[in-house]
Protein backbone atom coordinates (compact mmCIF):
# COMPACT_ATOMS: atom_id res chain seq x y z
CA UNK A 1 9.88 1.82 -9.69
CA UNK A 2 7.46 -0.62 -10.01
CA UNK A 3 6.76 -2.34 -13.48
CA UNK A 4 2.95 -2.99 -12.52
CA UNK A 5 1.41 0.44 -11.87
CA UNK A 6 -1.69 -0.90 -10.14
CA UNK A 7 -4.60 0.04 -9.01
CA UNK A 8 -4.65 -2.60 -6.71
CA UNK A 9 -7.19 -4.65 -4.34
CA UNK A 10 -6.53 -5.50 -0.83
CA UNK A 11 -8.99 -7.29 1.33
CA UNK A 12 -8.44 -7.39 5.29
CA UNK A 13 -7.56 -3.77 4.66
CA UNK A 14 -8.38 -1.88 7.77
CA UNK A 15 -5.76 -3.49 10.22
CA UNK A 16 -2.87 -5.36 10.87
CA UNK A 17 -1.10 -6.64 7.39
CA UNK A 18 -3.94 -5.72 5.45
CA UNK A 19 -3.42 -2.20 6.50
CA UNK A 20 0.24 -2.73 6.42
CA UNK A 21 -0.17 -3.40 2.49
CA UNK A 22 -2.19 -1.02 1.56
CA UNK A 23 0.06 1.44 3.08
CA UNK A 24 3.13 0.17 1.49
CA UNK A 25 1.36 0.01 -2.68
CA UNK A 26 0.21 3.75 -1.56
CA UNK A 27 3.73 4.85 -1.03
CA UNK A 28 4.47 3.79 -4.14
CA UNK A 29 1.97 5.65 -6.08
CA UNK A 30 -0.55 2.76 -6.47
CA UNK A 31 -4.37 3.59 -6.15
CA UNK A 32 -6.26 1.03 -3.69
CA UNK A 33 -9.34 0.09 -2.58
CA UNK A 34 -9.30 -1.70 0.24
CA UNK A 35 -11.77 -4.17 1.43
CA UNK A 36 -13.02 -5.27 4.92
CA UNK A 37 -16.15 -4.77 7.03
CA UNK A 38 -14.56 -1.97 8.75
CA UNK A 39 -12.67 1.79 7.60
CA UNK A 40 -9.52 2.12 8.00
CA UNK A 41 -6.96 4.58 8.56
CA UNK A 42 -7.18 7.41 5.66
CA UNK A 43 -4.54 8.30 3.29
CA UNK A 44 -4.01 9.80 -0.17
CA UNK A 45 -5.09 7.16 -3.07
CA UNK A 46 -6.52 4.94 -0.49
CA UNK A 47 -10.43 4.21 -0.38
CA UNK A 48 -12.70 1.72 1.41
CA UNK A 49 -15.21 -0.19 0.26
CA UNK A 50 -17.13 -2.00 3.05
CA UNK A 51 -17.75 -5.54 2.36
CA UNK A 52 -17.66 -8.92 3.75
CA UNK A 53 -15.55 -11.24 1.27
CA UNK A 54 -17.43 -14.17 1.93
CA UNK A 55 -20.54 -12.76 -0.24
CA UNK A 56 -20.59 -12.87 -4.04
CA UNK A 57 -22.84 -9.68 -4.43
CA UNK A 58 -20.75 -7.31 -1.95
CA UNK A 59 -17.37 -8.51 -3.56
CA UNK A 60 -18.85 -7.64 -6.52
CA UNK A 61 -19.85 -4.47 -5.96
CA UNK A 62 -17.00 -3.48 -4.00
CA UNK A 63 -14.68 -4.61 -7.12
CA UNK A 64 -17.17 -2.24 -9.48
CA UNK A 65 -16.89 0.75 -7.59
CA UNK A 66 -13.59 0.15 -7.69
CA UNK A 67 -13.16 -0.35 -11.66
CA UNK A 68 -15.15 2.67 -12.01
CA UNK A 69 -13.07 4.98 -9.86
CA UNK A 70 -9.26 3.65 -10.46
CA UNK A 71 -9.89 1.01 -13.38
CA UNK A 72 -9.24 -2.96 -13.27
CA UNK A 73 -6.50 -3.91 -11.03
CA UNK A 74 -3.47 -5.13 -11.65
CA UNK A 75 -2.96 -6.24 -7.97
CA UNK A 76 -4.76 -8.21 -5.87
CA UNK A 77 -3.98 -9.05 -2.34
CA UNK A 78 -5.95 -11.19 -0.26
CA UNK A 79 -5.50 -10.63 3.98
CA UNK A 80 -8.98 -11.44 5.21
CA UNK A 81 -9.02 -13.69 7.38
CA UNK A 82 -9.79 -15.02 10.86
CA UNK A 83 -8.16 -17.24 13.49
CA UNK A 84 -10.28 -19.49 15.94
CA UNK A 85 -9.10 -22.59 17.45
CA UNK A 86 -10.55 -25.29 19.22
CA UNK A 87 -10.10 -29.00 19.69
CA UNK A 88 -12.59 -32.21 18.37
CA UNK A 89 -12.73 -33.56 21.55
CA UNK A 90 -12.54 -30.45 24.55
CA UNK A 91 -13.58 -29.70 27.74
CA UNK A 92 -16.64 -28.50 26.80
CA UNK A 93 -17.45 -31.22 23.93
CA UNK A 94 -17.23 -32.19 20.61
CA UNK A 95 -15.68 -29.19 17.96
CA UNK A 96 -19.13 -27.00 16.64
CA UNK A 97 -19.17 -28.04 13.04
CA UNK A 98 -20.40 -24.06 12.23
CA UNK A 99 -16.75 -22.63 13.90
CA UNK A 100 -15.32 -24.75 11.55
CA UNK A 101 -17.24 -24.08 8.84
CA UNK A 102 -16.80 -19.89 9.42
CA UNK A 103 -13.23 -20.43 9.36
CA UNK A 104 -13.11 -22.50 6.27
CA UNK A 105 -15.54 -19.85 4.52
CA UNK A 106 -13.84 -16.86 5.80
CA UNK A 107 -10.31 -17.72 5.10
CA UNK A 108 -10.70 -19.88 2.03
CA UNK A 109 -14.39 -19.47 0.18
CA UNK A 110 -13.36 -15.83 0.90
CA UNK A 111 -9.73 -15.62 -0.97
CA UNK A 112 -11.04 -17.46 -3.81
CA UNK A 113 -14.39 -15.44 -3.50
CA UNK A 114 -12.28 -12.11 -4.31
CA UNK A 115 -9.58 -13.94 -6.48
CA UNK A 116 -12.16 -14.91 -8.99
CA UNK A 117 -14.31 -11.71 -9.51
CA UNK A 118 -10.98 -9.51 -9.39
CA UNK A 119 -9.47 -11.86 -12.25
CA UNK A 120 -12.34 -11.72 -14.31
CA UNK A 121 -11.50 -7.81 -14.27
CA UNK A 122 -8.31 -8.18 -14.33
CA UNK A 123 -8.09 -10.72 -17.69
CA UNK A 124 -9.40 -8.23 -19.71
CA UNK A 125 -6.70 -5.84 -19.38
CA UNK A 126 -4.63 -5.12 -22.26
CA UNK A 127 -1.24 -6.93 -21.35
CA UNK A 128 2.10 -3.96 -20.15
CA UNK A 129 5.52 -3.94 -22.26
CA UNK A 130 6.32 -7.30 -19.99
CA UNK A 131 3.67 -9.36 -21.26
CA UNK A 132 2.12 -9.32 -17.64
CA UNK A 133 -1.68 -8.45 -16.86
CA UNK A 134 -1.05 -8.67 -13.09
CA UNK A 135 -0.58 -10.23 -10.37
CA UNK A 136 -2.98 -12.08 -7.04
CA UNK A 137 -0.97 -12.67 -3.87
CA UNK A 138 -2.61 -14.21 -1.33
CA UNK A 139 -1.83 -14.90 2.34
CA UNK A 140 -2.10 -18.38 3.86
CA UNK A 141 0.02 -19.35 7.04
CA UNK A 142 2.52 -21.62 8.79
CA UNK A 143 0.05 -23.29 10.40
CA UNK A 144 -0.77 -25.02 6.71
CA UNK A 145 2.01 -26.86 7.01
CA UNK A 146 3.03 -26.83 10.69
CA UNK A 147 -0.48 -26.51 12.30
CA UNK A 148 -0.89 -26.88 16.47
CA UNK A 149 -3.47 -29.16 18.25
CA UNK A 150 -6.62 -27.10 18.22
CA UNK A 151 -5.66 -25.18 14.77
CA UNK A 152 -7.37 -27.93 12.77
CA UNK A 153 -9.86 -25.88 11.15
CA UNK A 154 -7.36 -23.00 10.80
CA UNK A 155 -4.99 -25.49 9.38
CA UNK A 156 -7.05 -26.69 6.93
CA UNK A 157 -8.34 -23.16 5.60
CA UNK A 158 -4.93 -22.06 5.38
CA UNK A 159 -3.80 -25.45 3.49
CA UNK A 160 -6.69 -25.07 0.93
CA UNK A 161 -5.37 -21.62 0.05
CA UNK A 162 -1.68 -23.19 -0.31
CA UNK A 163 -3.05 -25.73 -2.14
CA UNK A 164 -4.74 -24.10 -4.77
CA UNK A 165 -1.79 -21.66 -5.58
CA UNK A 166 -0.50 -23.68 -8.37
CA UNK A 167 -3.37 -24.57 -10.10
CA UNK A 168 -4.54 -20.86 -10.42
CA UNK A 169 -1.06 -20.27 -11.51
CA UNK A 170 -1.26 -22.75 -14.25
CA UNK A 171 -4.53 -21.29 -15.40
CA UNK A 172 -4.19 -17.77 -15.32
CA UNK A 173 -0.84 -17.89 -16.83
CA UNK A 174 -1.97 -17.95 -20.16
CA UNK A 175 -3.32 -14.26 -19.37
CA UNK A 176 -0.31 -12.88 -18.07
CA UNK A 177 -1.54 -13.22 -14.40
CA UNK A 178 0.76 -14.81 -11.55
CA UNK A 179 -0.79 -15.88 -8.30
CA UNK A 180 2.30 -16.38 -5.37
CA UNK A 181 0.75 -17.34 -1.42
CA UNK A 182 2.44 -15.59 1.58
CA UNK A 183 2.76 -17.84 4.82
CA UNK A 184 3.15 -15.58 7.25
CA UNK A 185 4.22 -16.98 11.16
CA UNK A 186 3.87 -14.88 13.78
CA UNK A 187 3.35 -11.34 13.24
CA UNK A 188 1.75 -8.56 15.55
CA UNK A 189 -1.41 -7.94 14.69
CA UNK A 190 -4.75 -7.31 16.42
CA UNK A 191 -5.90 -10.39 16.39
CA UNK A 192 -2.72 -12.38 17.36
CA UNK A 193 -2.02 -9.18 19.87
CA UNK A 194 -5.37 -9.90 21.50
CA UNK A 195 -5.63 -13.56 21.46
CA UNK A 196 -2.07 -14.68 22.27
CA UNK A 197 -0.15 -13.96 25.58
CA UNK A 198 3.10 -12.31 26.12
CA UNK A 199 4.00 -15.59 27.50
CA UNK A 200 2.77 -18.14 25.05
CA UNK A 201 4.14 -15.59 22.48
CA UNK A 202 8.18 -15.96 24.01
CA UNK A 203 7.35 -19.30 24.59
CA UNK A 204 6.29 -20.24 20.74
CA UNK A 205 8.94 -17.92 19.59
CA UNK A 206 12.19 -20.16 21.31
CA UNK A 207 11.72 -22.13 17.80
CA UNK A 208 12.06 -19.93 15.61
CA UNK A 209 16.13 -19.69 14.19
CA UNK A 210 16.51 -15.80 13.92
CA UNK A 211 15.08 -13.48 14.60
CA UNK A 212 13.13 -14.53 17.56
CA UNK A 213 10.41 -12.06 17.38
CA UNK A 214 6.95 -11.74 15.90
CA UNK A 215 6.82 -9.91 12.93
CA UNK A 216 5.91 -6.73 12.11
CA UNK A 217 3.02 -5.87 10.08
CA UNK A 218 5.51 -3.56 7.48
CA UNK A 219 7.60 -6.79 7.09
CA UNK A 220 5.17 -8.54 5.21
CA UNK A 221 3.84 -5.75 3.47
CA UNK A 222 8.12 -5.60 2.20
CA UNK A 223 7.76 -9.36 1.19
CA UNK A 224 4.48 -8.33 -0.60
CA UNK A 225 6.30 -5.77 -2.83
CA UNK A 226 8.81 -8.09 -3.28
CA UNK A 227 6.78 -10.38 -4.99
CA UNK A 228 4.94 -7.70 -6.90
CA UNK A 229 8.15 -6.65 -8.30
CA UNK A 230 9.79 -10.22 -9.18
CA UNK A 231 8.05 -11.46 -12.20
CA UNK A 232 9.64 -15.06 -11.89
CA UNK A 233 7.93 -15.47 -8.99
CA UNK A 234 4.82 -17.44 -9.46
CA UNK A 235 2.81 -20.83 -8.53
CA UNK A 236 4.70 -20.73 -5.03
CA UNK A 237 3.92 -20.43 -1.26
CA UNK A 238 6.73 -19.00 0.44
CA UNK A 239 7.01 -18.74 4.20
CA UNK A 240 7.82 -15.50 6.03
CA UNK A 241 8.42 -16.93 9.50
CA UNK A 242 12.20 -16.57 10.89
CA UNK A 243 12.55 -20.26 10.75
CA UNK A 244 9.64 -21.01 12.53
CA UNK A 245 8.75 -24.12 13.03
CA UNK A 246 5.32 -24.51 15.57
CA UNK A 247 5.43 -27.10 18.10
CA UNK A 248 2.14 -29.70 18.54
CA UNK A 249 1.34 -27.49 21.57
């Protein structure tokens, strides 16, 4: 049984771990509203709100509806996100300062987008028996710390959401409120499922030390229970990668 009853936020909610999470808090008993620009799949306690993270007035309506129809949340869990690659100097010239400017928007301006205006909910909770108000997990990568030629704006999204884990940790604390990063490796999803080749995929999974696979999307969603449940937990970034360590190339 869970000590943090929810309701709970998930953004990237339609698909891959997004979808995965939501899934998982539902079994559980947790209302959600998940977020993305998309529906998802339906289920019992589950609702969408269509939104795109990146925009202060859609987050915030999303995250009203949802007060208004489950209450402030108690967990938050940030998947949206987007993965586009390409080198400074390539075939076709110089890196396009707006790709790496989405990324850096979607997957970090986004997180902390959602982070903020679910906290400010989320603060004025009254505390549970535990002293806790709740608790923000968001999803980084590997590839902050390990990043491959052509991830550099990626990379550097990815690293900004590591990097500010500890911070918000030492902030929010005072209300009761932990904030823990997932760095995922390789999992299946749709984007890595569309983007990456069986054959890249064996090849970038020989360096992993067990097991040698790409994870599956209920894997993390495990890890993300894991951390909802372990209330010492808290100002980390923890990988979820089977060893994993990616090569330059």
């Amino acid at each position: 049984m869970f000590d943090i009853q929810g309701p709970a936020i998930v953004t990237g909610a339609a698909s891959g771990l997004g979808q995965a999470v939501c899934l998982a808090l539902v079994a559980h008993g947790i209302s959600v509203t998940g977020l993305d620009r998309q529906p998802g799949p339906a289920a019992d306690r589950l609702e969408y709100s269509l939104c795109d993270v990146t925009s202060p007035e859609q987050v915030q309506q999303a995250l009203d509806a949802a007060k208004q129809r489950w209450g402030p949340p108690r967990i938050v869990v940030n998947c949206a996100g987007i993965g586009r690659s390409a080198r400074v100097l390539g075939r076709n010239g110089v890196h396009e300062f707006a790709l790496f400017e989405q990324v850096i928007r979607v997957n970090l301006l986004g997180t902390f987008n959602v982070l903020r205006l679910a906290v400010e909910q989320m603060h004025q909770l009254p505390v549970m028996a535990t002293g806790d108000r709740g608790i923000v997990v968001n999803t980084a990568s590997i590839a902050a710390f390990d990043g491959q030629v052509g991830q550099a704006a990626y990379a550097a999204s990815k690293a900004g959401v590591v990097g500010m884990t500890l911070p918000l940790a030492r902030e929010l604390g005072k209300y009761g409120i932990r904030v823990v990063t997932l760095c995922p490796g390789v999992f299946h999803t749709p984007m890595v499922d569309a983007h990456v080749s069986d054959a890249v995929l064996d090849g970038l999974l020989t360096n992993a030390a067990w097991p040698r696979r790409a994870g599956e999307p209920g894997e993390f969603a495990d890890m993300v229970l894991a951390v909802v449940r372990n209330r010492m937990l808290n100002g980390e970034s923890i990988r979820l990668d089977g060893g994993l360590r990616m090569p330059a190339i």
